[in-house]
Protein backbone atom coordinates (compact mmCIF):
# COMPACT_ATOMS: atom_id res chain seq x y z
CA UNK A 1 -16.71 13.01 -2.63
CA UNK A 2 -19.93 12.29 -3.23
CA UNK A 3 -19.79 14.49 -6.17
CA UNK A 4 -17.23 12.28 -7.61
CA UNK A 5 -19.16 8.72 -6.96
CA UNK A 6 -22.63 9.98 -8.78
CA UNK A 7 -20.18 11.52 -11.47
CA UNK A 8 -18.97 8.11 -11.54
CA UNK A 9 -21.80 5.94 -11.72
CA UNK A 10 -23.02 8.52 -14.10
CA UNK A 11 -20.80 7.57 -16.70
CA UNK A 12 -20.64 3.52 -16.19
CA UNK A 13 -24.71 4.41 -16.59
CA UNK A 14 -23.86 6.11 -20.30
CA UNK A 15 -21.56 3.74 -21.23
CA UNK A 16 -23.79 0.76 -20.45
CA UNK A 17 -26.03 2.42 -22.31
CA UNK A 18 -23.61 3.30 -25.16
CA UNK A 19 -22.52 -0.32 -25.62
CA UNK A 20 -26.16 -1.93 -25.64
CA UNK A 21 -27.43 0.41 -28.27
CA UNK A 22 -23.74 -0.39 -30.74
CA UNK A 23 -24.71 -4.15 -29.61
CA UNK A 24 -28.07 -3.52 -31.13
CA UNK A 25 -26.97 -1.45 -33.78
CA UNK A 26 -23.91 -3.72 -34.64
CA UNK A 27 -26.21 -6.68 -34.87
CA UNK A 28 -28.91 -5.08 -37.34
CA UNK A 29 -26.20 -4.18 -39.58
CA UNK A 30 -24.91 -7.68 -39.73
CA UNK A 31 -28.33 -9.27 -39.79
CA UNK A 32 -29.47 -7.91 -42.74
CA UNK A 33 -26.48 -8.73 -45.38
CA UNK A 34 -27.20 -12.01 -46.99
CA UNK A 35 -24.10 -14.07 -48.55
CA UNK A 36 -23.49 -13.12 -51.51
CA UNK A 37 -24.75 -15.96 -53.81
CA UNK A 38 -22.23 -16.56 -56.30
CA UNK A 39 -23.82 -17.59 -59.28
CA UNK A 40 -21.91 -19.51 -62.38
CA UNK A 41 -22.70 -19.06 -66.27
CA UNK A 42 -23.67 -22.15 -68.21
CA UNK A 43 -22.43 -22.24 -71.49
CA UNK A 44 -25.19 -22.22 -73.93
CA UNK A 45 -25.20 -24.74 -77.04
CA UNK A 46 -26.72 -22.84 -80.12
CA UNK A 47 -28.97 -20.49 -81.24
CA UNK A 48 -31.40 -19.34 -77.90
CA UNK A 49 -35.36 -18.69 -78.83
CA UNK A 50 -35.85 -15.52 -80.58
CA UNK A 51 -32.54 -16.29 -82.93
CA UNK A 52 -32.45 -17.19 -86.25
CA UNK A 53 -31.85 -20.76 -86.46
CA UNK A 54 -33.73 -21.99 -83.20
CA UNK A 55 -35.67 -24.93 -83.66
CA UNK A 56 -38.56 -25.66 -81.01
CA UNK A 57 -37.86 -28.95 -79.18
CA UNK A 58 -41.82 -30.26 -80.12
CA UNK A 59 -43.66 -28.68 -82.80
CA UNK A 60 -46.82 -31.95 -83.09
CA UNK A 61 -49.35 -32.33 -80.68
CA UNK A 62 -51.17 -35.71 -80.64
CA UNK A 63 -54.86 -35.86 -81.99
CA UNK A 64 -57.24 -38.46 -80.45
CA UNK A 65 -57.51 -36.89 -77.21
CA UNK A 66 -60.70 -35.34 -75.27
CA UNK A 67 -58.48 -32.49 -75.43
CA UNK A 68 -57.06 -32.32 -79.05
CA UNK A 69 -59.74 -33.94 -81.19
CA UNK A 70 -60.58 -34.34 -84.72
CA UNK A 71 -63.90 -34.31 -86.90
CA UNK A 72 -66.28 -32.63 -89.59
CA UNK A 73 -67.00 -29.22 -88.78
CA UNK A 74 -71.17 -29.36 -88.25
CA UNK A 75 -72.52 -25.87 -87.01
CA UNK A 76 -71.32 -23.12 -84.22
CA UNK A 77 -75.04 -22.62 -82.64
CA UNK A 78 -75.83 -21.38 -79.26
CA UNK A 79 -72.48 -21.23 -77.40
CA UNK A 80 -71.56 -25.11 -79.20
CA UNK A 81 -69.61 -26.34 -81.76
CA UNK A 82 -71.04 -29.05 -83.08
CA UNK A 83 -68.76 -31.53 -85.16
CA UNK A 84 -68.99 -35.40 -85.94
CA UNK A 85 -66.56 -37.88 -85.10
CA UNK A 86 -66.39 -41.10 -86.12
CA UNK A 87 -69.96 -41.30 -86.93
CA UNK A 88 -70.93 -39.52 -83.67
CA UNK A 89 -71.72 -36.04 -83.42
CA UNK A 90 -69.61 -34.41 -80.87
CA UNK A 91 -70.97 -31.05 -78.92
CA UNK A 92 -68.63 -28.71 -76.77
CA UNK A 93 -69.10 -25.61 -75.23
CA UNK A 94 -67.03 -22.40 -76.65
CA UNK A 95 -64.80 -20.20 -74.14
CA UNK A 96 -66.79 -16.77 -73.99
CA UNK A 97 -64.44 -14.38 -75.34
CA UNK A 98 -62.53 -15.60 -77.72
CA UNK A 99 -61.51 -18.94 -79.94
CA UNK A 100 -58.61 -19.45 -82.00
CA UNK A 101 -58.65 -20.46 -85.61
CA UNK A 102 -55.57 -21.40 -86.63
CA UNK A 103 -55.44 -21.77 -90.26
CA UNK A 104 -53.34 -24.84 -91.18
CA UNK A 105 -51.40 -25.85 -94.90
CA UNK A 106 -51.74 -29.16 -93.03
CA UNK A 107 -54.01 -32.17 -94.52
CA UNK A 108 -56.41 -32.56 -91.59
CA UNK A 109 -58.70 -35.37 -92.81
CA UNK A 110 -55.88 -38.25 -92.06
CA UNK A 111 -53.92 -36.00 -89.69
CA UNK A 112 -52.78 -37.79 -86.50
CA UNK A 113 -50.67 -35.38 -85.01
CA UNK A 114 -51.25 -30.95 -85.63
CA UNK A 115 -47.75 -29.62 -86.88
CA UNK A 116 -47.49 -25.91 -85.81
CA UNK A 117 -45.11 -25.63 -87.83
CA UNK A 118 -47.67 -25.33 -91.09
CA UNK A 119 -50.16 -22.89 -89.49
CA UNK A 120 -50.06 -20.05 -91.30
CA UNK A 121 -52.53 -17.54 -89.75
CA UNK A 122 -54.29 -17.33 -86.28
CA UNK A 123 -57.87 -15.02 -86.12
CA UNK A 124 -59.81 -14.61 -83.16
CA UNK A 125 -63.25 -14.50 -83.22
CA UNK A 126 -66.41 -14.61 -79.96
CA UNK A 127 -68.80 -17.99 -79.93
CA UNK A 128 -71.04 -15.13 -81.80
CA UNK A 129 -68.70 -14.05 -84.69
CA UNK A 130 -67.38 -17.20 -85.48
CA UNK A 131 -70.42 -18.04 -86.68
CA UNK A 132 -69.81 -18.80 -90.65
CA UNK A 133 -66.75 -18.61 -90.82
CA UNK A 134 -65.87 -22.65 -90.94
CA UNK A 135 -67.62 -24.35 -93.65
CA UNK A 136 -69.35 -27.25 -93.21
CA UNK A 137 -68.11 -30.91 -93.30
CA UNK A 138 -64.56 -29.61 -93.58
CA UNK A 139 -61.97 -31.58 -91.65
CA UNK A 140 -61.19 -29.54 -88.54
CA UNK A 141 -58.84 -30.41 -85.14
CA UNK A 142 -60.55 -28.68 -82.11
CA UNK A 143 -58.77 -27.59 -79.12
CA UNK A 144 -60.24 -27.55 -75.32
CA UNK A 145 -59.69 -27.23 -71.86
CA UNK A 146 -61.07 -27.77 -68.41
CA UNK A 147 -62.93 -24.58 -67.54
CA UNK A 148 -64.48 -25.57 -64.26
CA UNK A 149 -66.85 -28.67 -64.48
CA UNK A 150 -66.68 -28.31 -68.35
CA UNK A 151 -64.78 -29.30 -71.17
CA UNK A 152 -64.97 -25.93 -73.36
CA UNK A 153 -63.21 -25.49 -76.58
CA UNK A 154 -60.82 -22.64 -77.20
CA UNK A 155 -59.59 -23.11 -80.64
CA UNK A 156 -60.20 -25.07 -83.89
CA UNK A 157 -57.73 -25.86 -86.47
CA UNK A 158 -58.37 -25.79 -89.98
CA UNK A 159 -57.07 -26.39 -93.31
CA UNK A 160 -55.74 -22.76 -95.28
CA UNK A 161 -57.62 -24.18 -98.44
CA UNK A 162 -60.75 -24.61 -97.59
CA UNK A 163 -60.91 -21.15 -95.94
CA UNK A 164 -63.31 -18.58 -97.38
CA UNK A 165 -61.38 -16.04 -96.29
């Protein structure tokens, strides 16, 4: 009979075994479904960006800022743009590798606020290239950023008019 009683404790041994691994197994399964988020679709009023008809909710930015300021175009010499403002000539570094000019059917000379609206091209040009291509004393809206410790100006609005090119 002692057959029978290892037989025995042979199979409560396997089915221990059995149930802790489907225990295991049963858990893991349930453990990684997540709830399934149920999500409801807001009804849109209008046309979306990209469609005909979409208007951007701000189109201005402010000038007067020691972001978004305004002058006369002086020289681009050295890595600087040099413009005066208010009497004062102004001096701010130039991003490395490349500044906007945005070229503008907007008046800039009493301009308070820079419609985006009325630009009408963008070109890119290096501190090096854009050398000559703003004339002087004309009107401009320059455009900069904190790059580190520094102030540095990444694009310069202009009026289309006055372009030479």
């Amino acid at each position: 009979m002692q057959d029978g009683g290892k037989k025995q404790s042979f199979i409560i041994v396997v089915l221990v075994i059995v149930l802790i691994f489907g225990g295991i197994g049963i858990y893991l399964l349930l453990s990684g479904r997540k709830p399934a988020q149920v999500t409801e679709d807001v009804p849109t009023i209008g046309p979306q960006r990209g469609a005909i008809g979409f208007v951007e909710p701000t189109t201005t930015v402010k000038i007067g800022s020691k972001e978004v300021s305004k002058g006369n175009f002086q020289k681009v010499e050295g890595g600087l743009i040099y413009y005066e403002e208010a009497g004062t000539v102004s001096t701010l570094p130039l991003t490395v590798d490349e500044i906007a000019v945005n070229r503008t059917d907007q008046p800039l000379a009493t301009a308070t606020e820079l419609d985006y609206t009325q630009i009408k091209k963008v070109q890119v040009y290096n501190s090096e290239t854009i050398i000559g291509k703003i004339p002087e004393n004309e009107p401009i809206v320059v455009f900069a950023a904190m790059v580190g410790d520094a102030l540095t100006a990444h694009t310069v609005a202009l009026a289309t008019a006055s372009c030479p090119q």
